[in-house]
N, C-alpha and C. Protein backbone atom coordinates (compact mmCIF):
# COMPACT_ATOMS: atom_id res chain seq x y z
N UNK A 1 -17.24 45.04 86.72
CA UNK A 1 -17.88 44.39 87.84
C UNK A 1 -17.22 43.03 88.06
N UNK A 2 -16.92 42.46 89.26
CA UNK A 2 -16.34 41.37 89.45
C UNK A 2 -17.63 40.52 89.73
N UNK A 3 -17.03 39.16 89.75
CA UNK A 3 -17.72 37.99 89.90
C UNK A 3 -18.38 38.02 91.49
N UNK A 4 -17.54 38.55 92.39
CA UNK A 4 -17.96 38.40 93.67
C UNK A 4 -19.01 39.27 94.06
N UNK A 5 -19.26 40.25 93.10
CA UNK A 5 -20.63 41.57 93.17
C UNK A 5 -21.69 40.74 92.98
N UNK A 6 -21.59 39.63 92.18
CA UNK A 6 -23.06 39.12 91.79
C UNK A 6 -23.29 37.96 92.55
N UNK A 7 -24.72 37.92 93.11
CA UNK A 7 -25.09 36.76 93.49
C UNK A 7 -26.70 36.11 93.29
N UNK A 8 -25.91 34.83 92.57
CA UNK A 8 -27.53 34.34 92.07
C UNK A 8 -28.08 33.57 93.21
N UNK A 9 -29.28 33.85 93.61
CA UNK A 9 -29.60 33.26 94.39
C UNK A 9 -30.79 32.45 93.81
N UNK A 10 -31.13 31.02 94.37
CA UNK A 10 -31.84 29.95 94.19
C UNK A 10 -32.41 29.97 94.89
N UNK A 11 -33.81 29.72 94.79
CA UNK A 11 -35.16 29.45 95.46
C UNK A 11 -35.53 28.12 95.50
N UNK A 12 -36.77 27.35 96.26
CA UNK A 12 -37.03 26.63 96.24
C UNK A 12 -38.68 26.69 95.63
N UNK A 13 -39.17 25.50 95.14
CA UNK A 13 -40.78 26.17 95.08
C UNK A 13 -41.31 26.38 96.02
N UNK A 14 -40.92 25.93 97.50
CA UNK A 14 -41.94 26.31 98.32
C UNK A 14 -41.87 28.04 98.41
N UNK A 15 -40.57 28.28 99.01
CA UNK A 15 -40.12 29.33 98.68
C UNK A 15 -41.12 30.39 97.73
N UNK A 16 -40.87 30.09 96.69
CA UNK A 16 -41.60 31.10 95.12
C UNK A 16 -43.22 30.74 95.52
N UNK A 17 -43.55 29.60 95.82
CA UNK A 17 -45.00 29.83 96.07
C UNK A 17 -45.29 30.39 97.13
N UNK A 18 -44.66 30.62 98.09
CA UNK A 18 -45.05 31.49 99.54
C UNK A 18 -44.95 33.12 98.79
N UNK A 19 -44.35 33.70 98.28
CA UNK A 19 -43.84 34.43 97.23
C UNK A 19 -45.14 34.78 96.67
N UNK A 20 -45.69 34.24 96.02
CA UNK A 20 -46.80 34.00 94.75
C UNK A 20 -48.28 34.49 95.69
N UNK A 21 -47.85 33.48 96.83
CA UNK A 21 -49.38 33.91 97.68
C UNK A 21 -49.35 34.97 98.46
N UNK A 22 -48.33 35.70 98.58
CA UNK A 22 -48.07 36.74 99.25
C UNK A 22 -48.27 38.04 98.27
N UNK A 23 -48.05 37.66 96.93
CA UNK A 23 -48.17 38.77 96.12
C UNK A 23 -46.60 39.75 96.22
N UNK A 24 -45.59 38.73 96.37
CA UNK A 24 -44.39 39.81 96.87
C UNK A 24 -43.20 38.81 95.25
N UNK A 25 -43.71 38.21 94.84
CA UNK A 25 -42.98 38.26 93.69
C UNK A 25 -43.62 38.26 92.11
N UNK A 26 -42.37 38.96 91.38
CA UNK A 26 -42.94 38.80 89.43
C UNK A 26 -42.23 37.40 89.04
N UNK A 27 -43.11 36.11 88.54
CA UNK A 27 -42.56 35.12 87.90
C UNK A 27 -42.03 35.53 86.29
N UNK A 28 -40.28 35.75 85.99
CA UNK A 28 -40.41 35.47 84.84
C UNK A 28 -40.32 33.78 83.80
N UNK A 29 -40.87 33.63 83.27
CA UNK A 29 -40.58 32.49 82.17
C UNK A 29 -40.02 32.76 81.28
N UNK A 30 -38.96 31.76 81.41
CA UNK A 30 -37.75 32.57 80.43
C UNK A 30 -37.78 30.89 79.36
N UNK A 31 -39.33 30.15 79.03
CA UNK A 31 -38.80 29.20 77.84
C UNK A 31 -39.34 30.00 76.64
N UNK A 32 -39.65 29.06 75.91
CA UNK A 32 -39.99 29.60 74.76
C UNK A 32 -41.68 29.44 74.79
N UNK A 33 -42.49 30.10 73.46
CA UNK A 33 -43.92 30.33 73.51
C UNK A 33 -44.57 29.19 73.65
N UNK A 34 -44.17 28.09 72.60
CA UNK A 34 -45.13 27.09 72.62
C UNK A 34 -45.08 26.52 74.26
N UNK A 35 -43.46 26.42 74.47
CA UNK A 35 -43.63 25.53 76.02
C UNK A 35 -44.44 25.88 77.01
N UNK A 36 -44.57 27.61 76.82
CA UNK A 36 -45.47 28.44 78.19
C UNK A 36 -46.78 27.67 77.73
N UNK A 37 -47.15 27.94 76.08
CA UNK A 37 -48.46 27.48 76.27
C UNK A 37 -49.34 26.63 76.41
N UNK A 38 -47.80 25.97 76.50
CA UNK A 38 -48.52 24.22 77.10
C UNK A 38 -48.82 23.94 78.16
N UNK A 39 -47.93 24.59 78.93
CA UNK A 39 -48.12 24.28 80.49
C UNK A 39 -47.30 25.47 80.76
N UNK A 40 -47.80 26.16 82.24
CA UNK A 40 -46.76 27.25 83.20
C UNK A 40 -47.74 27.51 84.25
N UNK A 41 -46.88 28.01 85.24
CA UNK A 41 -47.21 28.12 86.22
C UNK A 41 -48.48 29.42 86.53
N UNK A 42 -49.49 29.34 87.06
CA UNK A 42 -50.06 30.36 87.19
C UNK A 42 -49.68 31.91 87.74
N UNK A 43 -49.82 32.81 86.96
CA UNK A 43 -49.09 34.12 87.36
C UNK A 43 -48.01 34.27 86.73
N UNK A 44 -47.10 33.51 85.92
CA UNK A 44 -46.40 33.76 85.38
C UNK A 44 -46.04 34.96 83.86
N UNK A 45 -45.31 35.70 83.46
CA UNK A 45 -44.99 36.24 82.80
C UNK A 45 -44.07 35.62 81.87
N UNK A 46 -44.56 35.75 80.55
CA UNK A 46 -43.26 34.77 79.49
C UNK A 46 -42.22 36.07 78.80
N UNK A 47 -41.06 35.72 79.15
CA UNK A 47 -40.00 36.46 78.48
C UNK A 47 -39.21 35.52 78.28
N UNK A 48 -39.20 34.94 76.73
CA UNK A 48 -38.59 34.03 76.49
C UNK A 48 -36.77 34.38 76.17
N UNK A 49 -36.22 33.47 76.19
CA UNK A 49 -34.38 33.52 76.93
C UNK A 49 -33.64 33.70 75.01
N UNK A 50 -34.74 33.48 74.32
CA UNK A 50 -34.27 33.82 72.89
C UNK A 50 -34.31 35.64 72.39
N UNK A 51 -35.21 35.73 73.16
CA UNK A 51 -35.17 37.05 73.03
C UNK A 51 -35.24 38.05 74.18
N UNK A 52 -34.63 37.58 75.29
CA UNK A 52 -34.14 38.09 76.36
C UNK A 52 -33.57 39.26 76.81
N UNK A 53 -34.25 40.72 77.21
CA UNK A 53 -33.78 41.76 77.07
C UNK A 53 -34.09 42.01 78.58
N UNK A 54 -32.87 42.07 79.11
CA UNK A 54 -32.64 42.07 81.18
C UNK A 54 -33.12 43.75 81.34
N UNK A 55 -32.75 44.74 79.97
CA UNK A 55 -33.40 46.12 80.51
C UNK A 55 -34.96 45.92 80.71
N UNK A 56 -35.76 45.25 80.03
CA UNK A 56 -36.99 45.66 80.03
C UNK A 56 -37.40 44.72 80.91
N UNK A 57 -37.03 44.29 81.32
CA UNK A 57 -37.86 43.52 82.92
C UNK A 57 -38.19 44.24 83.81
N UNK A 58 -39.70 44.35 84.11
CA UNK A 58 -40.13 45.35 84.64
C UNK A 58 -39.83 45.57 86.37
N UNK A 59 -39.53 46.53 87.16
CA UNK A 59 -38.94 46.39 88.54
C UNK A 59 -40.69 46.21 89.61
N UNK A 60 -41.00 45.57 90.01
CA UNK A 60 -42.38 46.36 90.51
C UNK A 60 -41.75 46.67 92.04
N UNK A 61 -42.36 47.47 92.89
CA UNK A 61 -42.12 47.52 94.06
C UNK A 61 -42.56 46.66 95.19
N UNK A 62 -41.56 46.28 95.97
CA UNK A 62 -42.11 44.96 96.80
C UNK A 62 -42.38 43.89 96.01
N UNK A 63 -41.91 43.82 95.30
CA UNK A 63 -41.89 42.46 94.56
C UNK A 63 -40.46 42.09 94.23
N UNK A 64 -40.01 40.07 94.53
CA UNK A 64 -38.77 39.81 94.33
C UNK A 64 -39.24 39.39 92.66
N UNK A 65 -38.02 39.63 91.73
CA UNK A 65 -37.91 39.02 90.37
C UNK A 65 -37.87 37.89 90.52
N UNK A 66 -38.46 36.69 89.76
CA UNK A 66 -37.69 35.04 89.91
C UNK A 66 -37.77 34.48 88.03
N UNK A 67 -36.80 34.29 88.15
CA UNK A 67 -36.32 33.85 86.74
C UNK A 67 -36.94 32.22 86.41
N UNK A 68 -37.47 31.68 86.05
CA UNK A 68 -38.01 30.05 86.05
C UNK A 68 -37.82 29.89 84.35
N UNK A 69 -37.64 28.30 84.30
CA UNK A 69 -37.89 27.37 83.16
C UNK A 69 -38.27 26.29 83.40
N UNK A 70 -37.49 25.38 82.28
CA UNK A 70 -38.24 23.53 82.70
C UNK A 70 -37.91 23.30 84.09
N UNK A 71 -36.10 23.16 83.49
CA UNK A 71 -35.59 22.75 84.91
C UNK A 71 -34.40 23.24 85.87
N UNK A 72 -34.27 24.89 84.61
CA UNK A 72 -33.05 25.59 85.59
C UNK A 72 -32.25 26.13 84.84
N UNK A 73 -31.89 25.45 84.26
CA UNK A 73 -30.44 26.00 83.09
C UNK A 73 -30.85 27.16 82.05
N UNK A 74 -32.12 27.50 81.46
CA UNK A 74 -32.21 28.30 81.10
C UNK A 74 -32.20 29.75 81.72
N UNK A 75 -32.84 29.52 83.01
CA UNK A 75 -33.22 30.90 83.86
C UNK A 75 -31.58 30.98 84.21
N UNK A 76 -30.78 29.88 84.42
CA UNK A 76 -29.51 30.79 85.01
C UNK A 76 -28.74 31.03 83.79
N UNK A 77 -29.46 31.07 82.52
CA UNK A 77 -28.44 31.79 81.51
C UNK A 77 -28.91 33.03 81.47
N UNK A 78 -30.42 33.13 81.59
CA UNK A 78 -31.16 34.72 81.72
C UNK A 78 -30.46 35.32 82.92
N UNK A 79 -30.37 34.80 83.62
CA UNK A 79 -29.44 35.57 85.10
C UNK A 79 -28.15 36.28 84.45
N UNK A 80 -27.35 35.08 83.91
CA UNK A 80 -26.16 35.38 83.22
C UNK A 80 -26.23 37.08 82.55
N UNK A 81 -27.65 36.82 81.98
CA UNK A 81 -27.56 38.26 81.05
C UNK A 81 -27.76 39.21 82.14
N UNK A 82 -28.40 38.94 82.91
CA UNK A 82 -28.61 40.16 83.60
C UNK A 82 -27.29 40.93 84.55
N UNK A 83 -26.65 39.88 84.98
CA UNK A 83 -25.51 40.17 85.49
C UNK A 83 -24.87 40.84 84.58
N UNK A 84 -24.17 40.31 83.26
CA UNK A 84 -23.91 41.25 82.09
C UNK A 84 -24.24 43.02 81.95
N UNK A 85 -25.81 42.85 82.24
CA UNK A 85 -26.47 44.28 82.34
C UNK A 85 -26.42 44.80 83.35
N UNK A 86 -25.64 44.19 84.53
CA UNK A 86 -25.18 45.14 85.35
C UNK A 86 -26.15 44.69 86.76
N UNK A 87 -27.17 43.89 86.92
CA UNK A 87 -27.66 43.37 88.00
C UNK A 87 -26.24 42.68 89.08
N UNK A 88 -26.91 42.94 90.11
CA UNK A 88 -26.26 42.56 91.44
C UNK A 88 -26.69 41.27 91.50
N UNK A 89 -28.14 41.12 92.02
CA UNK A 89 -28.53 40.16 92.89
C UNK A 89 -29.58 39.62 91.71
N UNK A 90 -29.87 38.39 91.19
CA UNK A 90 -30.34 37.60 90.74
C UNK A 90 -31.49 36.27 91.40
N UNK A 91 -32.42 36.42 91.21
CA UNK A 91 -32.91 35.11 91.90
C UNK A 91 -33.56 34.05 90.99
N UNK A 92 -33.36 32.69 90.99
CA UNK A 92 -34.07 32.12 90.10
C UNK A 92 -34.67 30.57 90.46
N UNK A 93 -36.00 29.81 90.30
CA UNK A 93 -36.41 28.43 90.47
C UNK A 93 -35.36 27.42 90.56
N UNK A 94 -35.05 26.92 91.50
CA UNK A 94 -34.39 25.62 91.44
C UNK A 94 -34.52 24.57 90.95
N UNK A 95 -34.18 24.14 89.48
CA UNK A 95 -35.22 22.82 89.53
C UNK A 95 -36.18 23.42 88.60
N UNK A 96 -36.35 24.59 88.18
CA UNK A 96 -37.63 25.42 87.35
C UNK A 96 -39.16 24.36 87.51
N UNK A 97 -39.73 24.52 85.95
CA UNK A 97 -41.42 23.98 86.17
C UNK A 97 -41.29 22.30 86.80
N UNK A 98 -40.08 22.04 86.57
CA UNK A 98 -40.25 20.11 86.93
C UNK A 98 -40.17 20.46 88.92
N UNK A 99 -39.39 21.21 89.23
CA UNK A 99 -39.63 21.30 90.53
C UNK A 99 -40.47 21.56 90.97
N UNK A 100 -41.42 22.55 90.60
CA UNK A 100 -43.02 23.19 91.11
C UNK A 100 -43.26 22.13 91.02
N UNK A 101 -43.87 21.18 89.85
CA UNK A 101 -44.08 20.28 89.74
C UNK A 101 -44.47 18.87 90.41
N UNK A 102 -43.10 18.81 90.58
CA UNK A 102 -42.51 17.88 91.96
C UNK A 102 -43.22 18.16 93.32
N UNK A 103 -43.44 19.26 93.82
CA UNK A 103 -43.79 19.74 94.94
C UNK A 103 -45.14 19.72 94.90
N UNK A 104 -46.14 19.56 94.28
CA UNK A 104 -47.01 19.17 93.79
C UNK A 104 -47.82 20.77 93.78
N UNK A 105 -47.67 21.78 93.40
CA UNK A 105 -47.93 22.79 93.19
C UNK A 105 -48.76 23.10 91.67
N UNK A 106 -49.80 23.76 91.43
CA UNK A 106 -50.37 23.40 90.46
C UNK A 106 -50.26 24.21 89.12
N UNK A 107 -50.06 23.75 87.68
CA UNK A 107 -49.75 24.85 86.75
C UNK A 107 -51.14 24.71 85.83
N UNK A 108 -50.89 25.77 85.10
CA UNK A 108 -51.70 26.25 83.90
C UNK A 108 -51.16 24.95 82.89
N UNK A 109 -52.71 24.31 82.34
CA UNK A 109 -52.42 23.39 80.76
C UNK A 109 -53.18 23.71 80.35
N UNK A 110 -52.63 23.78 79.08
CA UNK A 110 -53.45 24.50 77.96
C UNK A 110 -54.44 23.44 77.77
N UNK A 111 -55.58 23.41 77.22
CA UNK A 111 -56.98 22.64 76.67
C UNK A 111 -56.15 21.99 75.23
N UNK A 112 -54.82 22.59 74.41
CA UNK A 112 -55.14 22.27 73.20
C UNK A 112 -54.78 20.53 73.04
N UNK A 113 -55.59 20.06 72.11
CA UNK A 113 -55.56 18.48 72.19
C UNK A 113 -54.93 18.19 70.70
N UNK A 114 -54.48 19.35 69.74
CA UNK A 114 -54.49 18.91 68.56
C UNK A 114 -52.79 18.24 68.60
N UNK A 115 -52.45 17.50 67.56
CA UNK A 115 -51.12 16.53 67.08
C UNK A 115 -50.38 18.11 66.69
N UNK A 116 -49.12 17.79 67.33
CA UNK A 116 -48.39 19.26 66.70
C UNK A 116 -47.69 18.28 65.59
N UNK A 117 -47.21 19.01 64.43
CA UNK A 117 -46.70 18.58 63.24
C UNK A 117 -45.49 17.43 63.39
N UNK A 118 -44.80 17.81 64.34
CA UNK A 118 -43.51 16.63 64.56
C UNK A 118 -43.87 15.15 64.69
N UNK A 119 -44.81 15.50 65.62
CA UNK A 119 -45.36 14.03 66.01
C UNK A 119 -46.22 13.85 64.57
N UNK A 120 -46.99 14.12 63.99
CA UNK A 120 -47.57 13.42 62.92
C UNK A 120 -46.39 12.83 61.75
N UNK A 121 -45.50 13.39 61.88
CA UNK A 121 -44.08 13.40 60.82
C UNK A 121 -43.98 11.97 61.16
N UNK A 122 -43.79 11.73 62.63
CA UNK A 122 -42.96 10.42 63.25
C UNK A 122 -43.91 9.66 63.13
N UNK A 123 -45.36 9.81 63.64
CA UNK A 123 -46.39 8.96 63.18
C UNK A 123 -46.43 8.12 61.97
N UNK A 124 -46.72 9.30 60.83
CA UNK A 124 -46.41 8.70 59.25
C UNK A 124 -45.17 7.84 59.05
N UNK A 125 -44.16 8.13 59.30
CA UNK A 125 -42.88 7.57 59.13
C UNK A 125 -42.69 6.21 59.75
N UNK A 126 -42.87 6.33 60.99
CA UNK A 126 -42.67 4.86 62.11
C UNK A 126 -43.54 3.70 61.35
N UNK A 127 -45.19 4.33 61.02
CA UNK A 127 -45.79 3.49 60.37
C UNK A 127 -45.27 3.05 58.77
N UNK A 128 -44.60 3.88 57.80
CA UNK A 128 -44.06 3.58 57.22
C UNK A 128 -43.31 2.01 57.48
N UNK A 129 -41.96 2.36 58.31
CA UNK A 129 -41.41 1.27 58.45
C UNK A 129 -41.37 0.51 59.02
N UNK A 130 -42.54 0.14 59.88
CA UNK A 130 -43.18 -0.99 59.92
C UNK A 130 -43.95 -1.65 59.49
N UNK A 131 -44.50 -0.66 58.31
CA UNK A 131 -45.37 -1.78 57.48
C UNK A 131 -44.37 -2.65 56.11
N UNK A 132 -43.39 -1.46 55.75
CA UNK A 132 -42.22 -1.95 55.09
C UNK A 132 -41.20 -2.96 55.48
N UNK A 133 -40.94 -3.08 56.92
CA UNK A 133 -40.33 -4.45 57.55
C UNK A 133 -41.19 -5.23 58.34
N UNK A 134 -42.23 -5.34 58.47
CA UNK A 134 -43.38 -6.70 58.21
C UNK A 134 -43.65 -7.02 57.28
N UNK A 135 -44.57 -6.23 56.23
CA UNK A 135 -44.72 -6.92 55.51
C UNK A 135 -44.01 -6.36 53.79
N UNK A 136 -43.11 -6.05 54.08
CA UNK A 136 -42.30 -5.91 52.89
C UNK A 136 -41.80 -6.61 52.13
N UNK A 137 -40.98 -8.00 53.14
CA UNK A 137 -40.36 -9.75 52.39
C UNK A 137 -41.16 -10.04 51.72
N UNK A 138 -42.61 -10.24 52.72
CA UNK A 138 -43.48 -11.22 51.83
C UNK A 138 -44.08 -10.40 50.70
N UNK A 139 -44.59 -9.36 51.05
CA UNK A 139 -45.85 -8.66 49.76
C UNK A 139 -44.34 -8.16 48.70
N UNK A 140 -44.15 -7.12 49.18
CA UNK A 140 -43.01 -6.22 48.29
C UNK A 140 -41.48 -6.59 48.65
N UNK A 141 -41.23 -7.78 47.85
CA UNK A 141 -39.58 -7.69 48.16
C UNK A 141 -38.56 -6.26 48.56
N UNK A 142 -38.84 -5.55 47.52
CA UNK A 142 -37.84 -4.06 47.98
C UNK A 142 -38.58 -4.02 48.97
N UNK A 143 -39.54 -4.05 49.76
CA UNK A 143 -40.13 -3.27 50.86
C UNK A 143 -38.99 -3.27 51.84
N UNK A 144 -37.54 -3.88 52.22
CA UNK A 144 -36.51 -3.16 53.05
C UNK A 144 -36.19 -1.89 52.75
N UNK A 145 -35.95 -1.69 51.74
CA UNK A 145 -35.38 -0.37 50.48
C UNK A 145 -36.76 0.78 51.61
N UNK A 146 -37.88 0.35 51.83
CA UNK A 146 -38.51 1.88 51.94
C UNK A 146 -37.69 2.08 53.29
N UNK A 147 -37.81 1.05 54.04
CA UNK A 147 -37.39 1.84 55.34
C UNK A 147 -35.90 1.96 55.75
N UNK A 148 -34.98 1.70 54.55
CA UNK A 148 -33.49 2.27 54.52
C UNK A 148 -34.05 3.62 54.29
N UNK A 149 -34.66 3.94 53.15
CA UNK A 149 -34.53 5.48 52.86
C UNK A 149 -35.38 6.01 54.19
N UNK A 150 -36.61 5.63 54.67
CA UNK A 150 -37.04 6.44 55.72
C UNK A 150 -36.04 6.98 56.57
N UNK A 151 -35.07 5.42 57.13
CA UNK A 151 -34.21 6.03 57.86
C UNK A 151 -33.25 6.94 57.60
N UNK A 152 -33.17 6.47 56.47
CA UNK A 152 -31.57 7.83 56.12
C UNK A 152 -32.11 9.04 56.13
N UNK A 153 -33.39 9.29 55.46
CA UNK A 153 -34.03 10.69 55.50
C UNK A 153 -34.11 11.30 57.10
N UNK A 154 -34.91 10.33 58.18
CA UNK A 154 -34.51 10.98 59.23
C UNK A 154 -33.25 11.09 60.17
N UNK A 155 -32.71 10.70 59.74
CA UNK A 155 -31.47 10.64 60.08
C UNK A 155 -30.63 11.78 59.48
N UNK A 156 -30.95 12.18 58.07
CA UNK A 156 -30.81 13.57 57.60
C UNK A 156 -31.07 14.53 58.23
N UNK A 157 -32.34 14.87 57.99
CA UNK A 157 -33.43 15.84 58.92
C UNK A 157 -33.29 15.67 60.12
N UNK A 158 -32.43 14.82 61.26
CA UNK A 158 -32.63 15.14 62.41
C UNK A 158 -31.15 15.56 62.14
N UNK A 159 -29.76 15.54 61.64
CA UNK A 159 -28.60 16.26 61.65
C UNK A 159 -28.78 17.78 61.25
N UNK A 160 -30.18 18.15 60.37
CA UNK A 160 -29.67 19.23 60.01
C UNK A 160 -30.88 20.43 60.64
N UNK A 161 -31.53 19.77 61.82
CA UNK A 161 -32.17 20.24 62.10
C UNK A 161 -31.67 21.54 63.23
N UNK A 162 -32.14 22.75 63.27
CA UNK A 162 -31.49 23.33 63.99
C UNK A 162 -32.41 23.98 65.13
């Protein structure tokens, strides 16, 4: 198949929401779980781009496919695959959820209010070294020493994070 067989075509949100209220398109979400379940657009379907399989996207009739993410680059790598699998015509969010967004179109947020683990990491830590470079000179001389190692540790853990 050549390059010139395929064409991705870009939507706008007004576009996908005229779409949406018409009942004439399937939203896929192509981020990952936690992101859908933080926020997505209502009606949407999550097929996340990690585990992205272009056969099993379901065809419905009278309905256009639209590929969406945050802000784009993921849905046109899911396109990518699909073209791969032999799709023609591709359509996907311009701009993904930050464009709906933008347009002031309204999404699904999740209720959950709890600290996800990263942020408590940075929490503990930040407070670490600031209580270690305030008051470290005066109370605990080594108190520089904690927040060299804080930093080197994250500074570790964020190189080897994958």
């Amino acid at each position: 198949m050549t390059t010139a067989m395929r064409q991705l075509q870009e939507i706008d949100a007004l576009m996908l929401k005229q779409w949406i209220d018409k009942h004439e398109a399937l939203l896929l979400d192509v981020r990952e779980q936690d992101e859908f379940a933080q926020e997505h657009i209502p009606g949407a379907e999550l097929m996340p781009l990690s585990t992205f399989d272009p056969l099993s996207i379901p065809q419905p009739p009278n309905k256009q496919v639209v590929l969406q993410c945050k802000s784009g680059k993921r849905s046109a790598k899911a396109a990518q695959k699909m073209f791969e699998a032999g799709f023609k015509h591709v359509i996907h969010l311009q701009g993904g959820l930050l464009a709906w967004k933008a347009a002031g179109y309204p999404t699904y947020i999740s209720e959950d209010t709890s600290i996800k683990p990263h942020r408590v990491v940075s929490i503990v830590l930040g407070s670490l070294i600031l209580l270690s470079t305030g008051l470290g000179p005066l109370v605990l001389p080594s108190g520089l020493l904690i927040s060299t190692l804080v930093g080197a540790s994250l500074l570790l853990f964020g190189c080897l994070d994958t």
